[in-house]
C-alpha atoms as a PDB file:
ATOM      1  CA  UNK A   1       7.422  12.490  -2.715  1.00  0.00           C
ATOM      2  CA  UNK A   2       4.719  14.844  -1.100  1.00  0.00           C
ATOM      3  CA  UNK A   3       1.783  13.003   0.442  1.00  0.00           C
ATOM      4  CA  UNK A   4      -1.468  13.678   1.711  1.00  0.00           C
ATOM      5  CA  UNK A   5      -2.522  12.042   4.947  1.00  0.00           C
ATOM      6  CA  UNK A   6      -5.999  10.470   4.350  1.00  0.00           C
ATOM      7  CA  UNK A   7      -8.267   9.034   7.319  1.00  0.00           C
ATOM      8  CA  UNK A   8      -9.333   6.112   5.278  1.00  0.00           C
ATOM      9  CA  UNK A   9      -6.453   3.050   4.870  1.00  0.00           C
ATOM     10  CA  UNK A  10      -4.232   3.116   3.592  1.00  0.00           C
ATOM     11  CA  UNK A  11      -3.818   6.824   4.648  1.00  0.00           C
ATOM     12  CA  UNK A  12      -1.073   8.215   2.736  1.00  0.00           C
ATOM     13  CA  UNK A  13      -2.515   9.374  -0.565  1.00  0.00           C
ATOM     14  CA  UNK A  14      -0.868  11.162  -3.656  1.00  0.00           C
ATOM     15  CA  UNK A  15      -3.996  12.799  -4.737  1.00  0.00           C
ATOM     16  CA  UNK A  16      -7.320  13.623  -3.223  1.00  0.00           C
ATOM     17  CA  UNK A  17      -9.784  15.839  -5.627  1.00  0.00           C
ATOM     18  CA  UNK A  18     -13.278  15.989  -6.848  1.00  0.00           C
ATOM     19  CA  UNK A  19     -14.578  13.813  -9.300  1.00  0.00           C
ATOM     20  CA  UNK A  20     -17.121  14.828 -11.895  1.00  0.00           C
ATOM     21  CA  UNK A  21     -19.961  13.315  -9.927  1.00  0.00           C
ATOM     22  CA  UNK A  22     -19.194  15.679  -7.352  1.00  0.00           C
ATOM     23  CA  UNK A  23     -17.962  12.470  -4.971  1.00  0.00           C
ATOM     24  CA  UNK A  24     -13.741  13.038  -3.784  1.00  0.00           C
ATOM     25  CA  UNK A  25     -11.372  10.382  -5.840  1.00  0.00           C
ATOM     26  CA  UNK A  26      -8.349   9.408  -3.061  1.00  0.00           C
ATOM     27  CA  UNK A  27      -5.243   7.669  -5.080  1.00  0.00           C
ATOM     28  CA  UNK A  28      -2.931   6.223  -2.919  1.00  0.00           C
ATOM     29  CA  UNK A  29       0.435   6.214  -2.824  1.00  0.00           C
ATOM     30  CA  UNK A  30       2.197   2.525  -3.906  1.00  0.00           C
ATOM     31  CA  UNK A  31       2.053   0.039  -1.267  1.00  0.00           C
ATOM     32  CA  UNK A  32       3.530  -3.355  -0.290  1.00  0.00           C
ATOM     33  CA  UNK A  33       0.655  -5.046   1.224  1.00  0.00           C
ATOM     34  CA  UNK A  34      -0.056  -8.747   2.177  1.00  0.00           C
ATOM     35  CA  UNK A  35      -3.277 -10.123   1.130  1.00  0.00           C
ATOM     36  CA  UNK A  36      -5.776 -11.248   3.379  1.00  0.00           C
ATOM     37  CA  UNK A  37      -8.936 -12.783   1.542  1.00  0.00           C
ATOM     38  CA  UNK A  38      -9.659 -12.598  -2.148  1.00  0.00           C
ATOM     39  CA  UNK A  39     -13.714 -12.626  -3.150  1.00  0.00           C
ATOM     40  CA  UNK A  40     -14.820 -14.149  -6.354  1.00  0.00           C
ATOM     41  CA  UNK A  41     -18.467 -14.324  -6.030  1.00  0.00           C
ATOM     42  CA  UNK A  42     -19.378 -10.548  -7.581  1.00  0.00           C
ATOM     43  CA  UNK A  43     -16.563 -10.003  -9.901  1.00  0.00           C
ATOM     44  CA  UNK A  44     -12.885  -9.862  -8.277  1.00  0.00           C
ATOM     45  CA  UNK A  45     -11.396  -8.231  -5.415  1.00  0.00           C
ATOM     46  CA  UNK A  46      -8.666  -8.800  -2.711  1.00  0.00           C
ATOM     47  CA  UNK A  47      -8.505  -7.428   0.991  1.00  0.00           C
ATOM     48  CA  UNK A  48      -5.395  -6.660   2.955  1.00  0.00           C
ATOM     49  CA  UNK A  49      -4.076  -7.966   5.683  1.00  0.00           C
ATOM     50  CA  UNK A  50      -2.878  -4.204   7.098  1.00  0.00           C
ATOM     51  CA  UNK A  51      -6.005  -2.868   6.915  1.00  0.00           C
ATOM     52  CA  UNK A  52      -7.095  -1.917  10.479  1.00  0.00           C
ATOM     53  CA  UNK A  53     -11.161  -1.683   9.590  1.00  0.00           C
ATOM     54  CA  UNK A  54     -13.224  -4.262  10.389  1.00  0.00           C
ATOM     55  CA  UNK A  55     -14.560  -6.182   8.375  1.00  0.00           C
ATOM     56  CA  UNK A  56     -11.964  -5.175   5.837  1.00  0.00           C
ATOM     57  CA  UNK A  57     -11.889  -3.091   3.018  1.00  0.00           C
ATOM     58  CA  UNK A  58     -12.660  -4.996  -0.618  1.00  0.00           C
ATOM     59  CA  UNK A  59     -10.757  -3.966  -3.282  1.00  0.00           C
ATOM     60  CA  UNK A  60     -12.215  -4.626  -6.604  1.00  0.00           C
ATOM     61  CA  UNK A  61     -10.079  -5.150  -9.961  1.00  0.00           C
ATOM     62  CA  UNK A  62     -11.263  -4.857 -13.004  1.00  0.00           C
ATOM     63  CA  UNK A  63     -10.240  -5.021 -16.816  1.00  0.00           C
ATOM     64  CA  UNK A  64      -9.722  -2.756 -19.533  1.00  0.00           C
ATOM     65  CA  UNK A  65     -11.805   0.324 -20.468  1.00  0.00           C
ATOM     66  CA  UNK A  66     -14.603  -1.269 -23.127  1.00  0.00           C
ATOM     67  CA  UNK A  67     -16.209   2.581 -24.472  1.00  0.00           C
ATOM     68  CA  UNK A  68     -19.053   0.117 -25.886  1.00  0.00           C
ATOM     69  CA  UNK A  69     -19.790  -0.889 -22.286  1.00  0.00           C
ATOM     70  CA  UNK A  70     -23.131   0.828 -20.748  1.00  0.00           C
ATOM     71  CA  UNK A  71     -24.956   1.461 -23.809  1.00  0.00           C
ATOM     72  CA  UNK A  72     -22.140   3.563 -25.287  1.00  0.00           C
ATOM     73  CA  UNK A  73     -21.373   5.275 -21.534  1.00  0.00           C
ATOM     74  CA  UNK A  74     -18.380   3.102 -21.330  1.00  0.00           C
ATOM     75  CA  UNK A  75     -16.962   0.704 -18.488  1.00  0.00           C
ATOM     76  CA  UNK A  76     -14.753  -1.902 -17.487  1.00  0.00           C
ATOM     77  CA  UNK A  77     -14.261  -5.271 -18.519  1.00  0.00           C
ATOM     78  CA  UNK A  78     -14.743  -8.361 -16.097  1.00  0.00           C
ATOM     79  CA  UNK A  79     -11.175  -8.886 -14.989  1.00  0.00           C
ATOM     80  CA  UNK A  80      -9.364 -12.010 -16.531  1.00  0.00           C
ATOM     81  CA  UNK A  81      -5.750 -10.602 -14.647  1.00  0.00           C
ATOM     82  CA  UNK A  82      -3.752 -12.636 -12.287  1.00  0.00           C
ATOM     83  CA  UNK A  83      -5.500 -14.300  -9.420  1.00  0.00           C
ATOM     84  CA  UNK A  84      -3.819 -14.455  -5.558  1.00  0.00           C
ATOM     85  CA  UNK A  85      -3.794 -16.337  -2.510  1.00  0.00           C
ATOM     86  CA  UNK A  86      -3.441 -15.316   0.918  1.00  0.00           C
ATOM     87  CA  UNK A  87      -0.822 -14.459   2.553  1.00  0.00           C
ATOM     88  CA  UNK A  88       0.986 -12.857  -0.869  1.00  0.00           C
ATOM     89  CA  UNK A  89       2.885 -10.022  -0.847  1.00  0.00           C
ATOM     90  CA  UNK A  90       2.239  -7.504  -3.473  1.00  0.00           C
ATOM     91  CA  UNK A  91       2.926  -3.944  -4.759  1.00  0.00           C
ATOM     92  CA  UNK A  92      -0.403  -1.908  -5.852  1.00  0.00           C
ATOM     93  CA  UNK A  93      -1.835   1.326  -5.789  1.00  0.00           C
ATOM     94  CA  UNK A  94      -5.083   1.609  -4.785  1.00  0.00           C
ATOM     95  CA  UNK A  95      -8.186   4.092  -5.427  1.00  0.00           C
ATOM     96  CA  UNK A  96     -11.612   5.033  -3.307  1.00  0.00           C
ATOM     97  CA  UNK A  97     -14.054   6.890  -5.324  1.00  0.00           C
ATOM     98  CA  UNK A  98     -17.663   8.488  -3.466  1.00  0.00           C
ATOM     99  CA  UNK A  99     -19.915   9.870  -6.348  1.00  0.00           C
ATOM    100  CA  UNK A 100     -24.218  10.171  -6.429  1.00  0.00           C
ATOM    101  CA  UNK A 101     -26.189   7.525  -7.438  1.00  0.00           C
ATOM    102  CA  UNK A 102     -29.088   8.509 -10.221  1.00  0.00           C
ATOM    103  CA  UNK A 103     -31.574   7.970  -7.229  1.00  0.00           C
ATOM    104  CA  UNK A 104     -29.706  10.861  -5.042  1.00  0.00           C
ATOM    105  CA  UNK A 105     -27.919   8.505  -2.757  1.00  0.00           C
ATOM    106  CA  UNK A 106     -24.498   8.357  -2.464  1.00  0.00           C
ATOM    107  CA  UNK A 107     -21.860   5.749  -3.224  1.00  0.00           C
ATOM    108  CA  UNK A 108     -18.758   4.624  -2.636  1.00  0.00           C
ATOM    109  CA  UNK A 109     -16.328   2.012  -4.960  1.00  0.00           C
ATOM    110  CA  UNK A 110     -13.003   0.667  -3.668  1.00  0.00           C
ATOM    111  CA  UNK A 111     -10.692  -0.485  -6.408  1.00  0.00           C
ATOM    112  CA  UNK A 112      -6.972  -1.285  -7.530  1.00  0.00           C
ATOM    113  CA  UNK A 113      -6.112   0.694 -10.203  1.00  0.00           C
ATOM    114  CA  UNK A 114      -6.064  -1.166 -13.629  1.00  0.00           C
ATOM    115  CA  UNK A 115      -2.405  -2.439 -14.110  1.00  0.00           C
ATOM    116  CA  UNK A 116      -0.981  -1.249 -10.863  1.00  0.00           C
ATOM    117  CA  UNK A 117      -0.777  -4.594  -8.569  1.00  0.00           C
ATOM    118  CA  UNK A 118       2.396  -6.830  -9.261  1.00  0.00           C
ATOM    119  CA  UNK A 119       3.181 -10.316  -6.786  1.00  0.00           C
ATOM    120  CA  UNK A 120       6.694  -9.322  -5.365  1.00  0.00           C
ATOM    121  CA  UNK A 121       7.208 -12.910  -3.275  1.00  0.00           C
ATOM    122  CA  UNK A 122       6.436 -15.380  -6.182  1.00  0.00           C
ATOM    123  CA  UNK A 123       9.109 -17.900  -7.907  1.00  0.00           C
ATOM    124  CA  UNK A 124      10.823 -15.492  -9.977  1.00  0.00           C
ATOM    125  CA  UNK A 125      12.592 -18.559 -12.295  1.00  0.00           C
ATOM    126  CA  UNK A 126      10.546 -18.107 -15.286  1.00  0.00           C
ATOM    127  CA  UNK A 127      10.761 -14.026 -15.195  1.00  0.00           C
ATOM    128  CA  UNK A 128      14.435 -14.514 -14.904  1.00  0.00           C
ATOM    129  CA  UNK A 129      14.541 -16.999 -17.701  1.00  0.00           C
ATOM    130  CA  UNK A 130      12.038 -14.682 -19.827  1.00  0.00           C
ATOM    131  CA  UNK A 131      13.929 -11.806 -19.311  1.00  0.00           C
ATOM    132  CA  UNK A 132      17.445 -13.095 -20.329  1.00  0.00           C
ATOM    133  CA  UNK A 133      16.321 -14.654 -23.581  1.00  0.00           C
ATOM    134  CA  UNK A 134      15.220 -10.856 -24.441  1.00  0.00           C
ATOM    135  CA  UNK A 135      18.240  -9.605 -22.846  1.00  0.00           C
ATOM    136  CA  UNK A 136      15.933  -7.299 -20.539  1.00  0.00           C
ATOM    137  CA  UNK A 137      18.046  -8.026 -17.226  1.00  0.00           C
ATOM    138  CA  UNK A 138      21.475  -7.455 -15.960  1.00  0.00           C
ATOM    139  CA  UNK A 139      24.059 -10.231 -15.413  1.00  0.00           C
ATOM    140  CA  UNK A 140      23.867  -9.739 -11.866  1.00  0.00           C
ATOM    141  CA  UNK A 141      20.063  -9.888 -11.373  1.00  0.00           C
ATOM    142  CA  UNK A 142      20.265 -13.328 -13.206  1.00  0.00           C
ATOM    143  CA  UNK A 143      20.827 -15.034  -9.996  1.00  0.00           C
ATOM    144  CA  UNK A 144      17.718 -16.634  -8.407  1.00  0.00           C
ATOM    145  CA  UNK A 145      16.412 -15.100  -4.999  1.00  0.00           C
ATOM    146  CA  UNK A 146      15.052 -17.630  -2.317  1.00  0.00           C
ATOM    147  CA  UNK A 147      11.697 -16.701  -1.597  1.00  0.00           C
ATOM    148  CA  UNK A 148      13.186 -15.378   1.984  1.00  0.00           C
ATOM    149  CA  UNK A 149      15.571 -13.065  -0.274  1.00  0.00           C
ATOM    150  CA  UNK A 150      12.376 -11.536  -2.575  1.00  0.00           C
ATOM    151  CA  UNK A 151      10.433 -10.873   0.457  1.00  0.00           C
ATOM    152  CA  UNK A 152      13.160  -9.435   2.054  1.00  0.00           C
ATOM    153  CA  UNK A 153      14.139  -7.319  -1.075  1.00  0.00           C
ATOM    154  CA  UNK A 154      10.397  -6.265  -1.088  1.00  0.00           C
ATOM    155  CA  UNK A 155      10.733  -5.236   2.214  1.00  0.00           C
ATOM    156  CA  UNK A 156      13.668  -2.710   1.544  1.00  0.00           C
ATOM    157  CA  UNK A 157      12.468  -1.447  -1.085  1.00  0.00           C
ATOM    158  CA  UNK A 158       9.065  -0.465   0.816  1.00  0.00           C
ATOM    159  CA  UNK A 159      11.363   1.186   3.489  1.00  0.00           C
ATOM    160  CA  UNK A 160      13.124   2.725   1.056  1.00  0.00           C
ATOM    161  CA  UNK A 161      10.141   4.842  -0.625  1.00  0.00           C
ATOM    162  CA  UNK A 162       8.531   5.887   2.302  1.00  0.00           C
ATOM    163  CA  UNK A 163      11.699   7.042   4.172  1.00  0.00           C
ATOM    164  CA  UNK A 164      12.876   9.053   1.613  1.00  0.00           C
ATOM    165  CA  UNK A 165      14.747  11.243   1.598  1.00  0.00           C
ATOM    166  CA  UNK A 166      16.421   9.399   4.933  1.00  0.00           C
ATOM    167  CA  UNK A 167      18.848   6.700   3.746  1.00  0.00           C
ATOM    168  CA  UNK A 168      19.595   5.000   7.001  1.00  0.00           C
ATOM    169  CA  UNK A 169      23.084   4.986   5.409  1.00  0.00           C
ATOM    170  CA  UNK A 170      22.801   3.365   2.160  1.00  0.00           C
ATOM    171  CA  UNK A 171      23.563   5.573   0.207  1.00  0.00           C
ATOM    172  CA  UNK A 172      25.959   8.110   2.024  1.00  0.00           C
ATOM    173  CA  UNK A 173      23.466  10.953   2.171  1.00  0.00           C
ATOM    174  CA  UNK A 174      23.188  11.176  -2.213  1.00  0.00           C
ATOM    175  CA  UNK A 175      19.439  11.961  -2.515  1.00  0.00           C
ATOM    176  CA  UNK A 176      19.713  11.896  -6.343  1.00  0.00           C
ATOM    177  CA  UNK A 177      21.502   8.432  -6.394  1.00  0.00           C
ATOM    178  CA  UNK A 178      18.650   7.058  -4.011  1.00  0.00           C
ATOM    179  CA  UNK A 179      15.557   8.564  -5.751  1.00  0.00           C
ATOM    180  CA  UNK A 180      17.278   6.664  -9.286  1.00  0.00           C
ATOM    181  CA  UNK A 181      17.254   3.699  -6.767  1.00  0.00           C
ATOM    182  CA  UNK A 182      13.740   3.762  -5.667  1.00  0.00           C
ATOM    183  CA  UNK A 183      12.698   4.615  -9.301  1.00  0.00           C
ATOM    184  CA  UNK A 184      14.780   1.530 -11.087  1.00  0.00           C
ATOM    185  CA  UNK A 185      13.390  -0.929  -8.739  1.00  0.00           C
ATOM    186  CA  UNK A 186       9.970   0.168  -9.185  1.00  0.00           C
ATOM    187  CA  UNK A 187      10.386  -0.242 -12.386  1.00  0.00           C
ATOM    188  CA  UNK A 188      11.704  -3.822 -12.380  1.00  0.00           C
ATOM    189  CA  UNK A 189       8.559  -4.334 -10.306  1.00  0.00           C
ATOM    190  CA  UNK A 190       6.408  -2.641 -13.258  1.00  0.00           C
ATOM    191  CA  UNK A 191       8.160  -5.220 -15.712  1.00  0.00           C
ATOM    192  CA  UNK A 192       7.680  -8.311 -13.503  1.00  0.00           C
ATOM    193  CA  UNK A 193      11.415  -8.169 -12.887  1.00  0.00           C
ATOM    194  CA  UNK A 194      13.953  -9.365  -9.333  1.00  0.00           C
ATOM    195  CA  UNK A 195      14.271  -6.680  -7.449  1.00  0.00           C
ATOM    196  CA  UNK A 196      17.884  -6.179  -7.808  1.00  0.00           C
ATOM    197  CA  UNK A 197      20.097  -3.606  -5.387  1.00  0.00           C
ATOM    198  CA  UNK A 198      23.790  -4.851  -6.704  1.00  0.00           C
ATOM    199  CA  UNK A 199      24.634  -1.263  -6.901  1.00  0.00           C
ATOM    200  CA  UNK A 200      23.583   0.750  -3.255  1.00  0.00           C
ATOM    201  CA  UNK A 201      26.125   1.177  -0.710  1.00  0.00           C
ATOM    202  CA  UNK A 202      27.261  -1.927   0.631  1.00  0.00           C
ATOM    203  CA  UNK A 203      26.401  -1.948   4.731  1.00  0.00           C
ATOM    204  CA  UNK A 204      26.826  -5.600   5.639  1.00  0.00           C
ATOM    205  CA  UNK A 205      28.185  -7.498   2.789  1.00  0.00           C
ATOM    206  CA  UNK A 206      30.105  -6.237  -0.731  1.00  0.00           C
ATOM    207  CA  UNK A 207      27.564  -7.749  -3.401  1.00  0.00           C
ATOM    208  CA  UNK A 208      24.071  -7.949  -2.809  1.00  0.00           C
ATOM    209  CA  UNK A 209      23.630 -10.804  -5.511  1.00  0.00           C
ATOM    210  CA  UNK A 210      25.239 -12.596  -3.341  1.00  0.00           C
ATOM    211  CA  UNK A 211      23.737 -11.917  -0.221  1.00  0.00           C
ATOM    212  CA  UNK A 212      22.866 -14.803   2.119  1.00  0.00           C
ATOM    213  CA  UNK A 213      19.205 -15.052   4.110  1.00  0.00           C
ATOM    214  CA  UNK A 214      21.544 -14.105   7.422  1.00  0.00           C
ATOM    215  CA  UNK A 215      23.162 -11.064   5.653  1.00  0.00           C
ATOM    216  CA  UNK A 216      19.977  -9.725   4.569  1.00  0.00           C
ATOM    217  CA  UNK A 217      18.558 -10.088   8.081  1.00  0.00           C
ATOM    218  CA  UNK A 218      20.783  -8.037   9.621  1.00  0.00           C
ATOM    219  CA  UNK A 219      21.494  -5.278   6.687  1.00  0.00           C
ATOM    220  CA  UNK A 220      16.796  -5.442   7.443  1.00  0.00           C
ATOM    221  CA  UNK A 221      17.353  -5.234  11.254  1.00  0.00           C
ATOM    222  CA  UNK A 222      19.631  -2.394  11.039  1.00  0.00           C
ATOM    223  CA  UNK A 223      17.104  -0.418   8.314  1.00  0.00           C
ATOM    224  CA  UNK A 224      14.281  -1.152  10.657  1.00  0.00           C
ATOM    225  CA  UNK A 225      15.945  -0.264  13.964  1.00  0.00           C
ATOM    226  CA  UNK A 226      16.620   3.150  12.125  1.00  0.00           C
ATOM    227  CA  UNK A 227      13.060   3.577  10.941  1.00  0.00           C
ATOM    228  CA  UNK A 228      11.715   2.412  14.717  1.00  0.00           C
ATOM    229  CA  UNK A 229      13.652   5.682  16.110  1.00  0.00           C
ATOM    230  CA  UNK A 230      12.391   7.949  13.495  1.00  0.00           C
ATOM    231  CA  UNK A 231       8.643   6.506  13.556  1.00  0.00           C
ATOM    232  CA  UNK A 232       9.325   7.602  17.344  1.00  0.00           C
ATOM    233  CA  UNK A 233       9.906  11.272  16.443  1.00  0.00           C
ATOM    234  CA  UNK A 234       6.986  11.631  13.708  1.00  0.00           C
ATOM    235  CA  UNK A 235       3.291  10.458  14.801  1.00  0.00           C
ATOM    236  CA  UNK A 236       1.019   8.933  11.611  1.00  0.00           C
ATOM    237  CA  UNK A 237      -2.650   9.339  11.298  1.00  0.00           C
ATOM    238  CA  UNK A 238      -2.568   5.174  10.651  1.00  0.00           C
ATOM    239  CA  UNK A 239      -1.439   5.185  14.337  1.00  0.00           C
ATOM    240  CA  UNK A 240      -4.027   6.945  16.105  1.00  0.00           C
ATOM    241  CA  UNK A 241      -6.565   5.508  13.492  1.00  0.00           C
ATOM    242  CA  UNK A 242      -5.548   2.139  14.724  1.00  0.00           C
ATOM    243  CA  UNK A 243      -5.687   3.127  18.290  1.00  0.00           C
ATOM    244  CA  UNK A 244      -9.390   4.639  18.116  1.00  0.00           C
ATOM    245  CA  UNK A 245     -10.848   1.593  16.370  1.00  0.00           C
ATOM    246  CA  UNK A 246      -9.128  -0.927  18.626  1.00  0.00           C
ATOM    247  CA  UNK A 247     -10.921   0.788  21.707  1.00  0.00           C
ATOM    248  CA  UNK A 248     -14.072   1.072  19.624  1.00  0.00           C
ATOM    249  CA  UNK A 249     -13.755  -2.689  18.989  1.00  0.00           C
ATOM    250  CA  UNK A 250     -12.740  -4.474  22.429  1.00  0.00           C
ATOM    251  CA  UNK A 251     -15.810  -2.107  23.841  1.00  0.00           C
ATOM    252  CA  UNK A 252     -18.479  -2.345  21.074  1.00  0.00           C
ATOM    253  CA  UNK A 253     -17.640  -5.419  18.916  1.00  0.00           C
ATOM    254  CA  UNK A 254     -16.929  -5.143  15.252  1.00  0.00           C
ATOM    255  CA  UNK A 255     -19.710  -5.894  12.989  1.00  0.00           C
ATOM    256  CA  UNK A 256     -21.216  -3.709  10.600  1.00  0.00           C
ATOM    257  CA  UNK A 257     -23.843  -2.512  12.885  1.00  0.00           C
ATOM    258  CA  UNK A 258     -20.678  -1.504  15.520  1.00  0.00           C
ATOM    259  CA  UNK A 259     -18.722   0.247  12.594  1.00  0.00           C
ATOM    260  CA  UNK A 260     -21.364   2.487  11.650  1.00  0.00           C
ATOM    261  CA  UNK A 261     -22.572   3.472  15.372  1.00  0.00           C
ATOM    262  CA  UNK A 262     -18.618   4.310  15.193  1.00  0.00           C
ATOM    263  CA  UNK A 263     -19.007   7.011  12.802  1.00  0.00           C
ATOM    264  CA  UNK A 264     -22.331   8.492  14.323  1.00  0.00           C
ATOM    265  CA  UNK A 265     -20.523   8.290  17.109  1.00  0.00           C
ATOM    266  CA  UNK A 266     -17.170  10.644  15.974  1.00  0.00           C
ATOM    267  CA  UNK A 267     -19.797  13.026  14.746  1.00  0.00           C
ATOM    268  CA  UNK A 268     -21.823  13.242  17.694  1.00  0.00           C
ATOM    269  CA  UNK A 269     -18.752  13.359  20.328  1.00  0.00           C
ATOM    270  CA  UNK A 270     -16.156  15.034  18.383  1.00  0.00           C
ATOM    271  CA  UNK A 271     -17.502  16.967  15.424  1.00  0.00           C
ATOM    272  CA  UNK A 272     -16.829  16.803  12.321  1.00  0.00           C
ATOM    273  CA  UNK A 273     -13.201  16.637  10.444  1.00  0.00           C
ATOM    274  CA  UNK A 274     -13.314  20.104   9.194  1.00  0.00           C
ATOM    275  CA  UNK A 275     -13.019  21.841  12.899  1.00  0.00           C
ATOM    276  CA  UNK A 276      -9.706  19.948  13.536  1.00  0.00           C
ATOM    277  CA  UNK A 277      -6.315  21.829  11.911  1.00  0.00           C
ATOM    278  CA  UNK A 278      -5.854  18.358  10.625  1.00  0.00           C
ATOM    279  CA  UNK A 279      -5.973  14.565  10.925  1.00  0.00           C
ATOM    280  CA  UNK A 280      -3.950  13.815  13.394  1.00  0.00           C
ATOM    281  CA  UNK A 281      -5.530  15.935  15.726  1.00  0.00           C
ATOM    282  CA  UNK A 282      -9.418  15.303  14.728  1.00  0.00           C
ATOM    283  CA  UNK A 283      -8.206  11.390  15.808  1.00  0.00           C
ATOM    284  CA  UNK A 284      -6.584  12.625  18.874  1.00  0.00           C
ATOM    285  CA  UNK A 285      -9.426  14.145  19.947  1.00  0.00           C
ATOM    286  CA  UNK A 286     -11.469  10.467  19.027  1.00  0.00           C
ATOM    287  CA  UNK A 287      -9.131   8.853  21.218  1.00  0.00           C
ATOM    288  CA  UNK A 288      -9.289  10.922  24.412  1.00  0.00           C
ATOM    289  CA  UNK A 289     -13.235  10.581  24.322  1.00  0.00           C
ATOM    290  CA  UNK A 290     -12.627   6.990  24.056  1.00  0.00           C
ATOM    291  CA  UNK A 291     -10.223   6.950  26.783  1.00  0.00           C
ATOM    292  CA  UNK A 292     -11.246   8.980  28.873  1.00  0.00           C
ATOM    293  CA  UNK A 293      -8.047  10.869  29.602  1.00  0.00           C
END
């Protein structure tokens, strides 16, 4: 799947156009994220533990579409979804949206996209349970995961999407057979189902139902060791990102105040974005006039 590199976490985005305000609408691409705080006290939102910015990002979820909402303008209902904790992995899309206030000003919304954020590291017992009674799971995803095993499942599967088409392996170089992978997982995750995986090459062990926490580590090590060496070969805008506002922090701090001197700052010493051929490079440049070098 094509993606567009964005300078705002979490970087790779699936679509980036202009919204009838005249503001830019990012979607991101799906993510497996950790959270890191969730806020309560003006609706609901989560932040993530990946996010590099400081303070972090708050994503805002919200409820259905009410058309009554806004004296007939329509809007969202107050959220009444699942709440999480910290430190919970999950799978969700997420969406930034600029647009111009009535008063001329701009704004700026960060949300996860209604329906699109599922907990991937809970007890699965009940789903399991659920899902047999209505015969919606195979025999050999009726086996509980340890928590260790979901997490770890979660974490293939996140490997899997973004290193596709490279298999490490898995699935002896069928691109077809490992897209249908990626897509039947994803949607056990839509359905609140295990992740399952009985049916990809074996590397370490025959079945994957019956995989123990020491199998699994090393059938992860070996994915990860592969995606190390090609993450070597292929530089990320999240890298250099993460470089520049490191430096920026241990120099400057990281309050408010510091983060937006950081973006006068790019401006004045670097220029804007749309001088650079692209992303990569308009960061680059950040990070030698940080450095120095």
């Amino acid at each position: 799947m094509a993606t567009i590199k964005s300078e705002q976490f979490p970087f790779e985005a699936i679509d980036m156009s202009q919204n009838k305000s005249g503001g830019l609408t990012t979607t991101y691409i799906e993510q497996f994220l950790t959270i890191d705080r969730t806020f309560d006290k003006f609706g609901y939102g989560v932040s993530f533990v990946q996010d590099p910015a400081s303070p972090k990002q708050i994503w805002n979820l919200q409820g259905e579409w009410n058309e009554t909402l806004n004296n007939g303008r329509g809007g969202r209902d107050e959220y009444k979804g699942d709440k999480y904790q910290a430190g919970q992995q999950v799978s969700v899309m997420l969406q930034r949206r600029t647009y111009t206030k009535r008063d001329g000003t701009e704004g700026s919304s960060a949300e996860v996209l209604h329906g699109k954020i599922f907990l991937i590291d809970d007890d699965t017992t009940q789903i399991v349970k659920q899902s047999e009674e209505v015969g919606t799971v195979a025999q050999s995803s009726t086996t509980q995961d340890t928590h260790q095993q979901s997490i770890g499942k979660g974490q293939l599967l996140n490997l899997l999407t973004h290193s596709f088409p490279q298999d490490f392996g898995l699935f002896d170089g069928d691109k077809d057979k490992m897209q249908e992978c990626i897509k039947y997982e994803l949607m056990n995750l839509a359905q609140g189902l295990p992740l399952d995986f009985a049916y990809i090459n074996p590397v370490t062990v025959n079945e994957t139902e019956d995989m123990t926490i020491e199998d699994a580590g090393r059938l992860l090590e070996k994915i990860e060791n592969s995606a190390r060496q090609e993450a070597l070969m292929e530089e990320t805008v999240g890298d250099w990102t993460s470089k520049c506002v490191t430096i920026w922090k241990e120099k400057y701090g990281d309050d408010e105040s510091s983060q937006l001197q950081f973006t006068q700052w790019r401006t004045d010493n670097v220029g804007s974005r749309s001088q650079y051929e692209n992303e990569i490079d308009y960061w680059k440049a950040i990070h030698k006039k940080l450095t120095g070098e």
